[in-house]
N, C-alpha and C. Protein backbone atom coordinates (compact mmCIF):
# COMPACT_ATOMS: atom_id res chain seq x y z
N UNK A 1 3.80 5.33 -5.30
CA UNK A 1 2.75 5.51 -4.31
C UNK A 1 2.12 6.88 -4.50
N UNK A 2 0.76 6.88 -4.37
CA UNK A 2 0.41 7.94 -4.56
C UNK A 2 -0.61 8.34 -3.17
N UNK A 3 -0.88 10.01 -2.90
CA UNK A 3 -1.86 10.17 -1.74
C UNK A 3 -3.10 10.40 -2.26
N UNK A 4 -3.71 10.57 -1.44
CA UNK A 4 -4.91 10.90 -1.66
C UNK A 4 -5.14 12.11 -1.03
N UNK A 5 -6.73 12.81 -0.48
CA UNK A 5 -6.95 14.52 -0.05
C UNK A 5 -7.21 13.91 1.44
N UNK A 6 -6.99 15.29 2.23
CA UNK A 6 -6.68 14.90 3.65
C UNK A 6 -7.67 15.29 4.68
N UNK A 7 -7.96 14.49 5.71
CA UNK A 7 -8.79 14.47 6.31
C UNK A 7 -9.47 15.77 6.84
N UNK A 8 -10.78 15.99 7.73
CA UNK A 8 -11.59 17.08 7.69
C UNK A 8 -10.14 17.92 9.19
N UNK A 9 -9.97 16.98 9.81
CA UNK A 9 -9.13 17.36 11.02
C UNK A 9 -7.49 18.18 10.55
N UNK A 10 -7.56 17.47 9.78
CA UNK A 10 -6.17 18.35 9.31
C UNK A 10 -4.78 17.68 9.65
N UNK A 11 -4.99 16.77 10.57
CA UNK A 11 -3.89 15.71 11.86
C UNK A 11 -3.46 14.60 11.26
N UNK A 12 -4.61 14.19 10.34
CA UNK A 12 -4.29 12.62 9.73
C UNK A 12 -4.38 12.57 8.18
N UNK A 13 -3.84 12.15 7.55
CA UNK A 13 -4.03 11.91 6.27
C UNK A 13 -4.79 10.61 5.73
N UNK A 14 -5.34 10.36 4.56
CA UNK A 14 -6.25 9.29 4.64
C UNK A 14 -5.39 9.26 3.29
N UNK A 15 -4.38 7.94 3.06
CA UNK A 15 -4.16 8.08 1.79
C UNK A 15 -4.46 6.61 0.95
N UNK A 16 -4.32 6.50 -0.26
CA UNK A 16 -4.02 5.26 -0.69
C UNK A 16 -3.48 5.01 -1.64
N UNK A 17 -2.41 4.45 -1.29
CA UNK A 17 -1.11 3.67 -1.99
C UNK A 17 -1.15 3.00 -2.79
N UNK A 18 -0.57 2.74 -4.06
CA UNK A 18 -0.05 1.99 -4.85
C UNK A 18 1.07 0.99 -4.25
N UNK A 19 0.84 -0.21 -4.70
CA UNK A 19 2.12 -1.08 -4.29
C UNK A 19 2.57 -2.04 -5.05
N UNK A 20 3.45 -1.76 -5.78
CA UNK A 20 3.65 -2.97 -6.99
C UNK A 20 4.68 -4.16 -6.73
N UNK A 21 4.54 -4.76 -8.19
CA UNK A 21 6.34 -5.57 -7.37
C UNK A 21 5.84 -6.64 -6.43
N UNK A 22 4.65 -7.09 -5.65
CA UNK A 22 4.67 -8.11 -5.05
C UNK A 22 4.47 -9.47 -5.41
N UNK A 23 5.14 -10.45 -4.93
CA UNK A 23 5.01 -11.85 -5.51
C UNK A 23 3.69 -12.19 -5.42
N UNK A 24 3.20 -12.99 -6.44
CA UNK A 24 2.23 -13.50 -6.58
C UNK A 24 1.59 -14.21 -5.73
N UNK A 25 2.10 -14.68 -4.44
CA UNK A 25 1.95 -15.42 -3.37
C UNK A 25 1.66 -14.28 -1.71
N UNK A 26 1.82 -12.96 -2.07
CA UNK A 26 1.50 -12.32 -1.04
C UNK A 26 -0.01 -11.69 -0.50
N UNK A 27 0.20 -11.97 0.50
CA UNK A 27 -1.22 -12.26 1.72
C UNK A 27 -1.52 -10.52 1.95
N UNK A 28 -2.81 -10.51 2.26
CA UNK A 28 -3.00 -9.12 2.60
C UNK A 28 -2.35 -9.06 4.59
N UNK A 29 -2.08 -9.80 4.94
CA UNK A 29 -2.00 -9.55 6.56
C UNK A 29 -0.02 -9.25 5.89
N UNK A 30 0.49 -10.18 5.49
CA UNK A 30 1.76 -10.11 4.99
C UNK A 30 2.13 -8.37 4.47
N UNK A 31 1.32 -8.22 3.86
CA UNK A 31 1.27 -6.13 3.39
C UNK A 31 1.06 -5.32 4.39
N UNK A 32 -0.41 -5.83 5.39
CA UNK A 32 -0.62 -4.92 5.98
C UNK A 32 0.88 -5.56 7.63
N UNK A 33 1.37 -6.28 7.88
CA UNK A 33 2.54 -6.08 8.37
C UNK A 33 3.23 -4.74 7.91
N UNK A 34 3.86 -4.90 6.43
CA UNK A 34 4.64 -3.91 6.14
C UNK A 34 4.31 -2.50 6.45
N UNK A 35 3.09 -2.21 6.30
CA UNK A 35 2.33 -0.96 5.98
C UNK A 35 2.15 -0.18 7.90
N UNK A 36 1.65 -1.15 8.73
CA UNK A 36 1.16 -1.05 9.96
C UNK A 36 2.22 -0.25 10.72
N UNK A 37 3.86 0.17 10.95
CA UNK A 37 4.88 1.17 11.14
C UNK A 37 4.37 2.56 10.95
N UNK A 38 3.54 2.57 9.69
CA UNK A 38 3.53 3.96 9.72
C UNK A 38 1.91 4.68 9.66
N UNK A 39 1.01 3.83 10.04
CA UNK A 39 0.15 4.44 10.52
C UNK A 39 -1.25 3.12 10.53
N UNK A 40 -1.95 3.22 10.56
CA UNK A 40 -3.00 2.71 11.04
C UNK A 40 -4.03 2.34 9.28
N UNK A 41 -3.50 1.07 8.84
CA UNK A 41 -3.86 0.38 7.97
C UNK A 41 -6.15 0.00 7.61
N UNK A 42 -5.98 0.10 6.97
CA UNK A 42 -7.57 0.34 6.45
C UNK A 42 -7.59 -1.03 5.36
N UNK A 43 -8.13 -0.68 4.05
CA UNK A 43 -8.63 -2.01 3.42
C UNK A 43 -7.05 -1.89 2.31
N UNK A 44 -7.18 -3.52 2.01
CA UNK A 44 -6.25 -4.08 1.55
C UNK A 44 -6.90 -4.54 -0.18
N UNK A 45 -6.63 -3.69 -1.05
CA UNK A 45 -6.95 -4.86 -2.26
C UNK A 45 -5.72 -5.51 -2.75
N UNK A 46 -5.08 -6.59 -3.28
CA UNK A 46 -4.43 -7.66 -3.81
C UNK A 46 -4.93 -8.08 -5.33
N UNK A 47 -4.31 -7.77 -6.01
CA UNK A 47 -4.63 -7.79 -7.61
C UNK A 47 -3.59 -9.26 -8.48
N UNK A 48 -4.11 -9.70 -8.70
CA UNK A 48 -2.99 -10.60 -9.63
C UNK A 48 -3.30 -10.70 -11.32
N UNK A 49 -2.57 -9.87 -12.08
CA UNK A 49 -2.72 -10.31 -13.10
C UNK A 49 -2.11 -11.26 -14.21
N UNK A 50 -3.00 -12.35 -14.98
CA UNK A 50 -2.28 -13.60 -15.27
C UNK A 50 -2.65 -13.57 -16.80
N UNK A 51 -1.58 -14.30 -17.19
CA UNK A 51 -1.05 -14.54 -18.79
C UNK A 51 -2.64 -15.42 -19.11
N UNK A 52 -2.19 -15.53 -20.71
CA UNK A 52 -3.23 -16.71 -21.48
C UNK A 52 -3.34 -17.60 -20.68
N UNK A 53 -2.55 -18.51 -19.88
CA UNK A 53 -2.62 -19.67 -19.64
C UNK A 53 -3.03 -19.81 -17.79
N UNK A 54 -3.38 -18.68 -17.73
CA UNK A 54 -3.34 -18.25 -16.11
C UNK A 54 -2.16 -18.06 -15.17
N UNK A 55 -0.91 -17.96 -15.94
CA UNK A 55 0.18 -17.93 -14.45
C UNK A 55 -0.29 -16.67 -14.45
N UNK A 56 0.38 -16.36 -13.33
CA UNK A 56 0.20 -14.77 -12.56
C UNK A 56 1.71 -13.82 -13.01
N UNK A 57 1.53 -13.04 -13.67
CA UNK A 57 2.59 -11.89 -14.30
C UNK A 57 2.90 -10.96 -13.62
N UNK A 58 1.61 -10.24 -13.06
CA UNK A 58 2.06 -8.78 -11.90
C UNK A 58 1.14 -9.01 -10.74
N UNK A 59 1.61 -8.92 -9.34
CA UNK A 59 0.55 -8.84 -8.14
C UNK A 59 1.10 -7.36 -7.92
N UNK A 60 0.21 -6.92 -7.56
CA UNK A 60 -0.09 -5.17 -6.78
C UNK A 60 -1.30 -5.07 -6.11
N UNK A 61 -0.65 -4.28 -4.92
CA UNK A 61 -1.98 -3.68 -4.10
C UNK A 61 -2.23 -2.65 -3.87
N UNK A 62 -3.70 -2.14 -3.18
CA UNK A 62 -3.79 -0.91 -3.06
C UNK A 62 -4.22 -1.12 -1.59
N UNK A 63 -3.36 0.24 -0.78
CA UNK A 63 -3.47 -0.02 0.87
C UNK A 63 -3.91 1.47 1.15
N UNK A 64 -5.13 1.45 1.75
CA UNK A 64 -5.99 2.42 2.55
C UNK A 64 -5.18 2.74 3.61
N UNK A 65 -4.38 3.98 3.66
CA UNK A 65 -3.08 4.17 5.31
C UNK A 65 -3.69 5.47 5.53
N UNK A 66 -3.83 5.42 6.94
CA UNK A 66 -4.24 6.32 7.57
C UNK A 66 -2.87 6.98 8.38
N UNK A 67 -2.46 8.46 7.48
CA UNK A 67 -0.90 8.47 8.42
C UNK A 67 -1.03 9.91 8.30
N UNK A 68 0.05 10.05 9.49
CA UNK A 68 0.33 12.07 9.00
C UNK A 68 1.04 11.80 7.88
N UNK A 69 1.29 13.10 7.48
CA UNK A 69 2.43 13.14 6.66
C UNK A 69 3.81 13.15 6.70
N UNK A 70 4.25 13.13 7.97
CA UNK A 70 5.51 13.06 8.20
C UNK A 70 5.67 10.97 8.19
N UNK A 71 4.76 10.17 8.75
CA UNK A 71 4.56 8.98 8.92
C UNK A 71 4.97 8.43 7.30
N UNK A 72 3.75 8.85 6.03
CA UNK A 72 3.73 9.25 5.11
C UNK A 72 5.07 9.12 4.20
N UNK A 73 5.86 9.97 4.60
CA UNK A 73 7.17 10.37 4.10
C UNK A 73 8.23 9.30 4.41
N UNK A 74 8.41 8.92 5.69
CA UNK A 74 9.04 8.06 6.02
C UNK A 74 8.71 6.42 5.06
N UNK A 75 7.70 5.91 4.99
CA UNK A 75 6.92 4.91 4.12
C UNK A 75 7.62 5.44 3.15
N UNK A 76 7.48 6.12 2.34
CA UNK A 76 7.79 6.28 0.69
C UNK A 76 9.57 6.41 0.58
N UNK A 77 10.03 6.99 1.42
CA UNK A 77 11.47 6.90 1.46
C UNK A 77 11.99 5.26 1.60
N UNK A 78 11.34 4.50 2.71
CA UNK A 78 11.81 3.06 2.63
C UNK A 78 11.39 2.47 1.16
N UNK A 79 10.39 2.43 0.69
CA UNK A 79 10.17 1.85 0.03
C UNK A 79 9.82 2.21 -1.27
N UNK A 80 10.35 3.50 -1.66
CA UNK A 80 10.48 3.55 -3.46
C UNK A 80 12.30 3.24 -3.54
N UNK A 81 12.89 3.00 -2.17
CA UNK A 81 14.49 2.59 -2.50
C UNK A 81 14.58 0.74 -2.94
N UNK A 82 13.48 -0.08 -2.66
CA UNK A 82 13.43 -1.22 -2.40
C UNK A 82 12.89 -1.60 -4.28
């Protein structure tokens, strides 16, 4: 996961995440569940990339989170252990 630069206020961070690793079958409301704990969720992209024959090989998303950084921290601790 990576951040992004932080808002004009100084209070909130505007970041956006990397998210790999998801099954090919996952919903953006299904992510933004996960994501919504630690701060206030923005746009959702859902990527699937698929072999010659079209199955799907890697899904990843990228999630617009609007969090402090302490919010932030907590997110990346759950989930670079997973």
């Amino acid at each position: 996961m990576e951040a992004a630069a932080k808002s004009p206020d100084g209070a909130r961070c505007d970041h956006r995440l990397f998210v790999g690793g998801l099954h090919h079958d996952a919903t953006e409301l299904e992510v933004e569940k996960r994501f919504r704990p630690f701060g206030e969720v923005g746009c959702i992209t859902l990527k699937t990339r698929r072999d010659e024959t079209g199955h799907p090989t890697k899904t990843f998303a990228y999630v617009d989170l609007c969090a402090t950084e302490g919010q932030l921290h907590k997110c990346k601790n759950l989930y670079k252990s997973q």
